[in-house]
PDB file of N, CA and C in Angstrom:
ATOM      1  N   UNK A   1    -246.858 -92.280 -44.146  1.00  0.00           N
ATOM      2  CA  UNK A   1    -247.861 -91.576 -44.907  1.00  0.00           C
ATOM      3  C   UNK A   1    -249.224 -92.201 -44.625  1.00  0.00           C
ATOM      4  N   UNK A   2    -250.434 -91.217 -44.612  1.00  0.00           N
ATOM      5  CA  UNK A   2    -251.763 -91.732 -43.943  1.00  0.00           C
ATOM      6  C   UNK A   2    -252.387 -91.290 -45.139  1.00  0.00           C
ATOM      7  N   UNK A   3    -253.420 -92.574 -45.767  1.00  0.00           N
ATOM      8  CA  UNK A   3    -253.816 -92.145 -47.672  1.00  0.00           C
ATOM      9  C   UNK A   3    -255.047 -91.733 -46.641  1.00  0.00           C
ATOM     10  N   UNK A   4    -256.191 -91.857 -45.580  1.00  0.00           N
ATOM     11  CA  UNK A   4    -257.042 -92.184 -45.382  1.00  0.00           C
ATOM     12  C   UNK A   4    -257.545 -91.251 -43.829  1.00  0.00           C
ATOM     13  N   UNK A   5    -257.381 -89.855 -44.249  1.00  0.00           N
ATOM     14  CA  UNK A   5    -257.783 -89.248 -43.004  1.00  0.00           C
ATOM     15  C   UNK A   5    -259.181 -89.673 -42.633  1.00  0.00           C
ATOM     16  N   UNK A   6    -258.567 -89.018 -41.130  1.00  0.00           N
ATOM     17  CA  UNK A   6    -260.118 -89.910 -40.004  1.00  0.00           C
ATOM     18  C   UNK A   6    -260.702 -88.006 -39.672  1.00  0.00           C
ATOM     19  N   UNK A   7    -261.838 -87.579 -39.298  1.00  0.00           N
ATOM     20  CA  UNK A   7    -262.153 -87.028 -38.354  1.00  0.00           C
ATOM     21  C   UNK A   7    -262.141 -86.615 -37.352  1.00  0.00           C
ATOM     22  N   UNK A   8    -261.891 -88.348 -36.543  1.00  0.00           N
ATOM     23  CA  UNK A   8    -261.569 -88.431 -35.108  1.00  0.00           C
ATOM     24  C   UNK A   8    -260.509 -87.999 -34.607  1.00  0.00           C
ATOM     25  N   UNK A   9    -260.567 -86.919 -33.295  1.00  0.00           N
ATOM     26  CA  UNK A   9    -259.283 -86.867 -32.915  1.00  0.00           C
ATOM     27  C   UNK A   9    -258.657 -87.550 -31.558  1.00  0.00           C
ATOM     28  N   UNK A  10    -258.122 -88.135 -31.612  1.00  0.00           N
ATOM     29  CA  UNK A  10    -257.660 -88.947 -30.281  1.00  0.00           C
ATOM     30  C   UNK A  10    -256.242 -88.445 -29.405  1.00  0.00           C
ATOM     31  N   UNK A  11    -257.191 -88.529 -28.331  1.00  0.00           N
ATOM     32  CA  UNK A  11    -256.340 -87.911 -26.864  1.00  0.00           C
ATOM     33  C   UNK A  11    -254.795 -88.288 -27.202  1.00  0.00           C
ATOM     34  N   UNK A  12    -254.257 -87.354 -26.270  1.00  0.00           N
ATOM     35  CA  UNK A  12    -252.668 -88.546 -26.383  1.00  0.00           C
ATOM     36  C   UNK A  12    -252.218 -89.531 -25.385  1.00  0.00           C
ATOM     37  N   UNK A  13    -253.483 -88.644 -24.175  1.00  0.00           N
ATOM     38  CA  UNK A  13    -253.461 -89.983 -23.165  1.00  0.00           C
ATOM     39  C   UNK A  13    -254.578 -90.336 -22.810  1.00  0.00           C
ATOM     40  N   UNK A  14    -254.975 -91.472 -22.475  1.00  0.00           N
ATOM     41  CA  UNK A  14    -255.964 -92.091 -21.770  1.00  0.00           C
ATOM     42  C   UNK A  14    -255.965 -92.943 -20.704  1.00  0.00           C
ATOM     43  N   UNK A  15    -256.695 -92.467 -19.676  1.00  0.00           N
ATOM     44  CA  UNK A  15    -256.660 -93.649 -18.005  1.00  0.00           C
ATOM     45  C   UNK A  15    -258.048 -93.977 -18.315  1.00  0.00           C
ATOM     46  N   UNK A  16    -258.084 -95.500 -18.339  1.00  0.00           N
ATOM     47  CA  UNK A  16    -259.498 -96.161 -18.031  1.00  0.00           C
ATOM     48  C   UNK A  16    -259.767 -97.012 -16.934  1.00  0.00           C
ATOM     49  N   UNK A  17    -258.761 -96.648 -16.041  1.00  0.00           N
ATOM     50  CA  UNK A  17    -258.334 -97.305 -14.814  1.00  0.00           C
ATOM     51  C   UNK A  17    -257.230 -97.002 -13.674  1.00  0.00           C
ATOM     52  N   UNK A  18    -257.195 -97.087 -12.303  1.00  0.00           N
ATOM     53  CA  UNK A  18    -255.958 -96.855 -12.097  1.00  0.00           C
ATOM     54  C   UNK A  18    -255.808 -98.672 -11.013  1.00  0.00           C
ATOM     55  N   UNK A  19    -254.547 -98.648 -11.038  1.00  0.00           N
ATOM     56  CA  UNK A  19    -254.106-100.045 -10.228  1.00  0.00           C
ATOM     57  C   UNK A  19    -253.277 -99.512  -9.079  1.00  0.00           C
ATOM     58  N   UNK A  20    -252.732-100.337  -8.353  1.00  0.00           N
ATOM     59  CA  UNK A  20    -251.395 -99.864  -7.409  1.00  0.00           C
ATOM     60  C   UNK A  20    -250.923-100.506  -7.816  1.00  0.00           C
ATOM     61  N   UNK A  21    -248.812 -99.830  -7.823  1.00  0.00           N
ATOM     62  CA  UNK A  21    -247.905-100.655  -7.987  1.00  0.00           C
ATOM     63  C   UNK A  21    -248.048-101.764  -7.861  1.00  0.00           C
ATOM     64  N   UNK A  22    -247.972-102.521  -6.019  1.00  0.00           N
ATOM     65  CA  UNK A  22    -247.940-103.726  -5.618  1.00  0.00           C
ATOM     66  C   UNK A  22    -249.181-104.833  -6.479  1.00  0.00           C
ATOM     67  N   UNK A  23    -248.522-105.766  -5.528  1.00  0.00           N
ATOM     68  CA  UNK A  23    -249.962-106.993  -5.711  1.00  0.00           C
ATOM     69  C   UNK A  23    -249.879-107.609  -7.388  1.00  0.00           C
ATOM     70  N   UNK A  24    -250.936-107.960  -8.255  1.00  0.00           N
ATOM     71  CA  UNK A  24    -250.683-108.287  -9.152  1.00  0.00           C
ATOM     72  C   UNK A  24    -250.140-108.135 -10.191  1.00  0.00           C
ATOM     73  N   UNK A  25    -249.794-108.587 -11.650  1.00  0.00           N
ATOM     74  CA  UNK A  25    -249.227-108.290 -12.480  1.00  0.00           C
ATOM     75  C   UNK A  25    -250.269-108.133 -13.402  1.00  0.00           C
ATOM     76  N   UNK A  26    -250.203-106.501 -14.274  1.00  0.00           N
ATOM     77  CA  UNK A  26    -251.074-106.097 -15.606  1.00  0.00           C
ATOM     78  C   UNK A  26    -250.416-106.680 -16.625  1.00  0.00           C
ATOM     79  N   UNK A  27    -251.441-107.990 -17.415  1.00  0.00           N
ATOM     80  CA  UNK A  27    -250.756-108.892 -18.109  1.00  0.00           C
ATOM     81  C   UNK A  27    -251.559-108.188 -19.248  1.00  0.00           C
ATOM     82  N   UNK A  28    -252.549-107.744 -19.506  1.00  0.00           N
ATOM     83  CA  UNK A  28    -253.049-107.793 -20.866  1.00  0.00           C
ATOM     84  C   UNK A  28    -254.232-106.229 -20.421  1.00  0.00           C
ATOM     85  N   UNK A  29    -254.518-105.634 -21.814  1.00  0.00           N
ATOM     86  CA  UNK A  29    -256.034-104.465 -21.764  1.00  0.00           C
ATOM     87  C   UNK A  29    -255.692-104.549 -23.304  1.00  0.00           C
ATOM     88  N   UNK A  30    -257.251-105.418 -23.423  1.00  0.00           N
ATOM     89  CA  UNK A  30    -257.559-105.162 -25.069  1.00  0.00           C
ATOM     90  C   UNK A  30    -258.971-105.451 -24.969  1.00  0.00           C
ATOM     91  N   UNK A  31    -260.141-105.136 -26.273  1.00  0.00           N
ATOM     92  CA  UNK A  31    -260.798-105.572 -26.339  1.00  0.00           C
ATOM     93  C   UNK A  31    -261.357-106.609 -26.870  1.00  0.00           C
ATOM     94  N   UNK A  32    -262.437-107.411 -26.438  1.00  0.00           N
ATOM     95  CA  UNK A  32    -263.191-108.650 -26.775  1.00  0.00           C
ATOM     96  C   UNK A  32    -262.989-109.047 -28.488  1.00  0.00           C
ATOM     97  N   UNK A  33    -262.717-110.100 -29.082  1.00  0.00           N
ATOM     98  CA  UNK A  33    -262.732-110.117 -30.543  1.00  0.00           C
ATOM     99  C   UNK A  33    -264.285-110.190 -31.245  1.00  0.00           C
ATOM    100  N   UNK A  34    -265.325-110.754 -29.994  1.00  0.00           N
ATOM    101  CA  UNK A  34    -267.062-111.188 -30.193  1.00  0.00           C
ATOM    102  C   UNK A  34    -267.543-110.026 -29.400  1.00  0.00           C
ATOM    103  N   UNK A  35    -267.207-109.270 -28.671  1.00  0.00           N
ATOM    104  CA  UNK A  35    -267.837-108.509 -27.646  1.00  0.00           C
ATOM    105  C   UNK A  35    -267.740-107.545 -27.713  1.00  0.00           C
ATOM    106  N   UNK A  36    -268.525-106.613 -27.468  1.00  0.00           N
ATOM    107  CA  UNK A  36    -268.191-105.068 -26.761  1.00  0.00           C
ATOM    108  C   UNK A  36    -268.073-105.186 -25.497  1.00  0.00           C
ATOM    109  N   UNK A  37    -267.099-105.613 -24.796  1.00  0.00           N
ATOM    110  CA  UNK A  37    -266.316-105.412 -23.815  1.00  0.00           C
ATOM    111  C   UNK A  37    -264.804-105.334 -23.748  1.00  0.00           C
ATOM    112  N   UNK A  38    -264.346-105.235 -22.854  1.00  0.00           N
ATOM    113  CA  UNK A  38    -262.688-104.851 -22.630  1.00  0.00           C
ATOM    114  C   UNK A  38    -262.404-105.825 -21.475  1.00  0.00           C
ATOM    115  N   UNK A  39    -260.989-106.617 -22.181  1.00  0.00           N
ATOM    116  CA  UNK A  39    -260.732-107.468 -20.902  1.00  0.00           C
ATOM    117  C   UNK A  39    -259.499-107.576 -20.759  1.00  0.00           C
ATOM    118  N   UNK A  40    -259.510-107.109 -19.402  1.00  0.00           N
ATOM    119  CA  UNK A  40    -257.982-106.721 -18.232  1.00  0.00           C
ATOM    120  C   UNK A  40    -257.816-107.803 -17.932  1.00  0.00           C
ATOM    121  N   UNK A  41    -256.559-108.408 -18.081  1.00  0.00           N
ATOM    122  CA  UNK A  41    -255.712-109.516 -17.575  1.00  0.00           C
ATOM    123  C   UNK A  41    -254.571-109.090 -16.695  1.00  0.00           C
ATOM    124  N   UNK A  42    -254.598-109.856 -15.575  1.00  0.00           N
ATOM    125  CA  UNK A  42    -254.184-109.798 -14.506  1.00  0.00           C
ATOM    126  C   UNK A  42    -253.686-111.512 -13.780  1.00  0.00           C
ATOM    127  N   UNK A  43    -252.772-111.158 -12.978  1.00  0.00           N
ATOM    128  CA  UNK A  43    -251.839-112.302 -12.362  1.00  0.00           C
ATOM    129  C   UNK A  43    -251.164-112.318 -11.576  1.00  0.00           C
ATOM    130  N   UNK A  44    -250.929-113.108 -10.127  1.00  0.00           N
ATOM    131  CA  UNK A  44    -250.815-113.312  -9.481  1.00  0.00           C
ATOM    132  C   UNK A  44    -249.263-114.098  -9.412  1.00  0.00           C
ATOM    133  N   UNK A  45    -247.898-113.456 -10.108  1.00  0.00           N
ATOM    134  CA  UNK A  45    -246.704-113.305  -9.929  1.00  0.00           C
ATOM    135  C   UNK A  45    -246.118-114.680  -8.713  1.00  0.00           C
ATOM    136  N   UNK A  46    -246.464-114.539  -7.499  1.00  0.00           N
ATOM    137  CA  UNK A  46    -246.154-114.995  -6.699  1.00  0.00           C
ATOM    138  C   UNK A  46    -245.710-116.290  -6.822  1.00  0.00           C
ATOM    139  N   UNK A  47    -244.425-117.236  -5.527  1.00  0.00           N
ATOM    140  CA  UNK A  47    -244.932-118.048  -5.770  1.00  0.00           C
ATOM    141  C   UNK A  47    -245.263-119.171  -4.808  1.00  0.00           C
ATOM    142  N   UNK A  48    -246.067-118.506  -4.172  1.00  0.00           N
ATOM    143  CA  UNK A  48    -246.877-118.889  -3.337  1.00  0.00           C
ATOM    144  C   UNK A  48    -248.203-119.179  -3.691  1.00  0.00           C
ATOM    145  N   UNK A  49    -249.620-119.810  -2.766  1.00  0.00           N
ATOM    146  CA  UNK A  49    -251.069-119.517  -3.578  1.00  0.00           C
ATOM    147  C   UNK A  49    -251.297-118.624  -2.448  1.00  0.00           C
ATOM    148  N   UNK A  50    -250.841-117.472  -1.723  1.00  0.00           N
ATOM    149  CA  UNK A  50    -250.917-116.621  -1.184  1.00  0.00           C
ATOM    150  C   UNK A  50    -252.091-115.897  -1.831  1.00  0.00           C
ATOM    151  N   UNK A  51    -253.042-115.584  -1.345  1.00  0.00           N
ATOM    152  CA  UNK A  51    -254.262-114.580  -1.886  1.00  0.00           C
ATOM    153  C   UNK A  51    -253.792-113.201  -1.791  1.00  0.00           C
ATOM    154  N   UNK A  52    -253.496-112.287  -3.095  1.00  0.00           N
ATOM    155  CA  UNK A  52    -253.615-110.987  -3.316  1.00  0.00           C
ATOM    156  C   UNK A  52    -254.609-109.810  -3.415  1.00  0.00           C
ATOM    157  N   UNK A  53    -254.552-109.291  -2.241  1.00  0.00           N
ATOM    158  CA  UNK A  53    -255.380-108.256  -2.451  1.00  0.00           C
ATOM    159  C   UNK A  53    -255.122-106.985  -3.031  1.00  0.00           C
ATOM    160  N   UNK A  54    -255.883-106.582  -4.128  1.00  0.00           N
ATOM    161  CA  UNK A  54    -254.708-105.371  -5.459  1.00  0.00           C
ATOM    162  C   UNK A  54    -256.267-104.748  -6.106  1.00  0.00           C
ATOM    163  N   UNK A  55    -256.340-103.111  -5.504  1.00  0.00           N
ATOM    164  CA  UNK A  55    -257.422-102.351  -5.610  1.00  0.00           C
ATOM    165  C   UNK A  55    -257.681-101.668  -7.346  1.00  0.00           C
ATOM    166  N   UNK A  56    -258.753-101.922  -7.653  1.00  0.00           N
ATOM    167  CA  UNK A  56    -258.469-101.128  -9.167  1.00  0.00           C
ATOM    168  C   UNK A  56    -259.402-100.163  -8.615  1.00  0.00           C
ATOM    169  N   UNK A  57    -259.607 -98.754  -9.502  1.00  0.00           N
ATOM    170  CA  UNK A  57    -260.562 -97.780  -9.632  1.00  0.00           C
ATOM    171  C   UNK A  57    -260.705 -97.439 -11.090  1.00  0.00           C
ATOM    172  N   UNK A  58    -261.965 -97.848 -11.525  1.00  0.00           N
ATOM    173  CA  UNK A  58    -262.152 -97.474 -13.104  1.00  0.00           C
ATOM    174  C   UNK A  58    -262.867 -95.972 -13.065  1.00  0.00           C
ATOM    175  N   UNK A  59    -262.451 -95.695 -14.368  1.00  0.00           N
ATOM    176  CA  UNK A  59    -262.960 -93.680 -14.849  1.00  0.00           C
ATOM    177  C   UNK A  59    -263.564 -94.131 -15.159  1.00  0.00           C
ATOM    178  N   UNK A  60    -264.334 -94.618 -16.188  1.00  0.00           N
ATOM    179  CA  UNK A  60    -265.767 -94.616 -17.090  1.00  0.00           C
ATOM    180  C   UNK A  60    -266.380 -95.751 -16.298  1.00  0.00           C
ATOM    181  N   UNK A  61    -267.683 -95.607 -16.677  1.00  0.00           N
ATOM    182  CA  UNK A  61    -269.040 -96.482 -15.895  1.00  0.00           C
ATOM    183  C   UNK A  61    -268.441 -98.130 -16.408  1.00  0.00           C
ATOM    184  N   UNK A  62    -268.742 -98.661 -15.637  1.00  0.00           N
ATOM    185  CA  UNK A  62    -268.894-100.319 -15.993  1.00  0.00           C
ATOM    186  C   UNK A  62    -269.757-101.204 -15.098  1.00  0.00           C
ATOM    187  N   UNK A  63    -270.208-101.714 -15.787  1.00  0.00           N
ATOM    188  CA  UNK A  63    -271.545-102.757 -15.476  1.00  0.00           C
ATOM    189  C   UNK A  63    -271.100-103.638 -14.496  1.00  0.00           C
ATOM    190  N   UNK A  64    -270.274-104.199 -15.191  1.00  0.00           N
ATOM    191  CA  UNK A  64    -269.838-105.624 -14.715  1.00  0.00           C
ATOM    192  C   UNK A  64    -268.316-105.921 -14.856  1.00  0.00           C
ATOM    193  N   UNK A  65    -268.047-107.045 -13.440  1.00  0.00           N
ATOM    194  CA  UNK A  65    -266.764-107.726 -13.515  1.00  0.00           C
ATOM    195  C   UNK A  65    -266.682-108.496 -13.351  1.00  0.00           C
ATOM    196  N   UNK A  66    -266.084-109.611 -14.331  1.00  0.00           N
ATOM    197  CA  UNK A  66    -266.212-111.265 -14.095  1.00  0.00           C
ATOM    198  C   UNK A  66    -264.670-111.316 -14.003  1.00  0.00           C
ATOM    199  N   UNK A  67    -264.591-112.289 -13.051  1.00  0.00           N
ATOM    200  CA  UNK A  67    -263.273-112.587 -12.455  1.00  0.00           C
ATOM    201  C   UNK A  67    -263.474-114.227 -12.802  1.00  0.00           C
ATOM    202  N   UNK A  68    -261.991-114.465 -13.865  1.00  0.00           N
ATOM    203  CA  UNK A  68    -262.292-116.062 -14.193  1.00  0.00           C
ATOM    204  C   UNK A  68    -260.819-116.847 -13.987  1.00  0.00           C
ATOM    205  N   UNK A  69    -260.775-118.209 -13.731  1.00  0.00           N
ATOM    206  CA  UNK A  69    -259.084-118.773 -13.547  1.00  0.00           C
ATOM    207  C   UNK A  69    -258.664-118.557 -14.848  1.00  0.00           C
ATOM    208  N   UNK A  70    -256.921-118.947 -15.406  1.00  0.00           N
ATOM    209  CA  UNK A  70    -256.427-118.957 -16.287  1.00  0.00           C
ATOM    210  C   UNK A  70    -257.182-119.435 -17.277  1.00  0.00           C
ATOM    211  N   UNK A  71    -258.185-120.723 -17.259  1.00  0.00           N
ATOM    212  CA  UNK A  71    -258.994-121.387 -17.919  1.00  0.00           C
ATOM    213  C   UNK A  71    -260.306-120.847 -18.453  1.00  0.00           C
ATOM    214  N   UNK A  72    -260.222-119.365 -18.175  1.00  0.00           N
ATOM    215  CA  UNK A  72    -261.968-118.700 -18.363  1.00  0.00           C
ATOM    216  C   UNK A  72    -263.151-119.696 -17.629  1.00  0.00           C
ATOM    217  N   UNK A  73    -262.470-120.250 -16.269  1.00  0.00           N
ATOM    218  CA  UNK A  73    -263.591-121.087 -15.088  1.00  0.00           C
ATOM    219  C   UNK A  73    -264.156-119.834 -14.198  1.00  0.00           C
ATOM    220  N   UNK A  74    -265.502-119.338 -14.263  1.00  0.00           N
ATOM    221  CA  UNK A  74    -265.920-118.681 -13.504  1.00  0.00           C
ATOM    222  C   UNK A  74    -265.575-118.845 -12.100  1.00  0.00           C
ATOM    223  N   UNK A  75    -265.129-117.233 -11.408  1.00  0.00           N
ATOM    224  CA  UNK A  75    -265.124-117.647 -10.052  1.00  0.00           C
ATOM    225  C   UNK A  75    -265.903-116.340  -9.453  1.00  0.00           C
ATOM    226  N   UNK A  76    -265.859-115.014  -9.967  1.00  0.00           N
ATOM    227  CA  UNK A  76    -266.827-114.366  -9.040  1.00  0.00           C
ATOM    228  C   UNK A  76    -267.617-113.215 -10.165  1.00  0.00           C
ATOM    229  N   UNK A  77    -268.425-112.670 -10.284  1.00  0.00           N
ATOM    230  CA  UNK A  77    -269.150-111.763 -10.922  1.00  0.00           C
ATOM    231  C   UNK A  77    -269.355-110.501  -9.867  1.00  0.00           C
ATOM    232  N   UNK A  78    -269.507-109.386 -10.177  1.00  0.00           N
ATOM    233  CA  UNK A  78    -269.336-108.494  -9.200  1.00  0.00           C
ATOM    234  C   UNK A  78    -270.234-106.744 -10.216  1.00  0.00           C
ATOM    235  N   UNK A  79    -271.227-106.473  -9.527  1.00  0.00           N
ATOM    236  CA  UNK A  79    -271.727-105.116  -9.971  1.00  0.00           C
ATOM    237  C   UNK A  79    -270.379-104.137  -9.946  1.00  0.00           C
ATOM    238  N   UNK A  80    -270.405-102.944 -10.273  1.00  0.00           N
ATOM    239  CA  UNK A  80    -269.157-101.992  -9.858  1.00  0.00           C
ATOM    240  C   UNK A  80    -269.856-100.724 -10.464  1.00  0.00           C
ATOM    241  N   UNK A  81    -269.596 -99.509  -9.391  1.00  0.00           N
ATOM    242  CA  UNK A  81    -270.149 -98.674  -9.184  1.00  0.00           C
ATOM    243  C   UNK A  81    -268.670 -97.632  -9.899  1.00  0.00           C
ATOM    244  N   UNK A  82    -268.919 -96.410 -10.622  1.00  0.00           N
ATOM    245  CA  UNK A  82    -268.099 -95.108 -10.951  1.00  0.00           C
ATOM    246  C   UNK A  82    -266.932 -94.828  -9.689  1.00  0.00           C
ATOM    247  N   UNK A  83    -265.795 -94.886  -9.631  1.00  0.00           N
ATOM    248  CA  UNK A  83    -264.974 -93.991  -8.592  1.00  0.00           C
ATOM    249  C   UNK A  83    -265.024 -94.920  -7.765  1.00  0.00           C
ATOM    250  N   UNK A  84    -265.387 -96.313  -7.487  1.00  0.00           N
ATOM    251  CA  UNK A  84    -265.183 -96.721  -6.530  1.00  0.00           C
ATOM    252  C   UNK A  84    -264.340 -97.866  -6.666  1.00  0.00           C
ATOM    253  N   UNK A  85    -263.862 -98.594  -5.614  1.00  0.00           N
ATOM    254  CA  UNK A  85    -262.214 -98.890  -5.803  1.00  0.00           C
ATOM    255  C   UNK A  85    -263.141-100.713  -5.588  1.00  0.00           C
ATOM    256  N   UNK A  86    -262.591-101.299  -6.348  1.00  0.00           N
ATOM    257  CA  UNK A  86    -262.754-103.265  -6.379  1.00  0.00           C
ATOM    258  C   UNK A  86    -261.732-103.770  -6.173  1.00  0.00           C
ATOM    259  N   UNK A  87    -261.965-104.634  -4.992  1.00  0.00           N
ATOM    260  CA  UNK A  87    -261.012-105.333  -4.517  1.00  0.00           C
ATOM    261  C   UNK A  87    -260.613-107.062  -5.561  1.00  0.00           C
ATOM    262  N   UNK A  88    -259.716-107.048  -5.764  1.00  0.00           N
ATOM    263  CA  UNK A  88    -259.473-108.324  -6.452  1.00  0.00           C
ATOM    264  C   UNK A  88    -258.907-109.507  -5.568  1.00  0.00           C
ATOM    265  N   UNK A  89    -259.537-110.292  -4.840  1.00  0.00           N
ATOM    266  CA  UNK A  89    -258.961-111.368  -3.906  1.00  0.00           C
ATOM    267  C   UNK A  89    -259.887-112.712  -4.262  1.00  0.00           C
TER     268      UNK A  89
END
């Protein structure tokens, strides 16, 4: 039972991204608890330190992509353009 109707009506599906099968593992998509941002967690399965190369393409606009180690240690910052595919290596 819902005491507290909303207005809003929400899709039943949503893509805010697409990945390929291969290459890394989709560990996490939630948003920031301080931020208005959204942060995709991702991992490198292997077990090797073999470098993975694993293409995303985001639907909606995004500014920015910070790519950080397990430790939130900066390692690359990256502009990203609509429809176009980012390489993660």
């Amino acid at each position: 039972m819902k005491l507290n109707l909303e207005d809003v009506e929400t899709p039943l599906s949503y893509s805010l991204f697409t990945k390929e099968i291969g290459g890394s593992v989709l560990s996490a998509v939630k948003k920031a608890e301080n931020e208005d941002v959204i942060i995709v967690r991702l991992y490198n399965d292997s077990e090797t330190d073999k470098i993975v190369a694993d293409p995303i393409q985001f639907t909606k606009p995004v500014t920015e992509w910070t790519e950080v180690r397990m430790d939130e240690t900066l390692l690359k910052v990256q502009n990203i353009k609509l429809n176009k595919w980012v390489n993660l290596v």
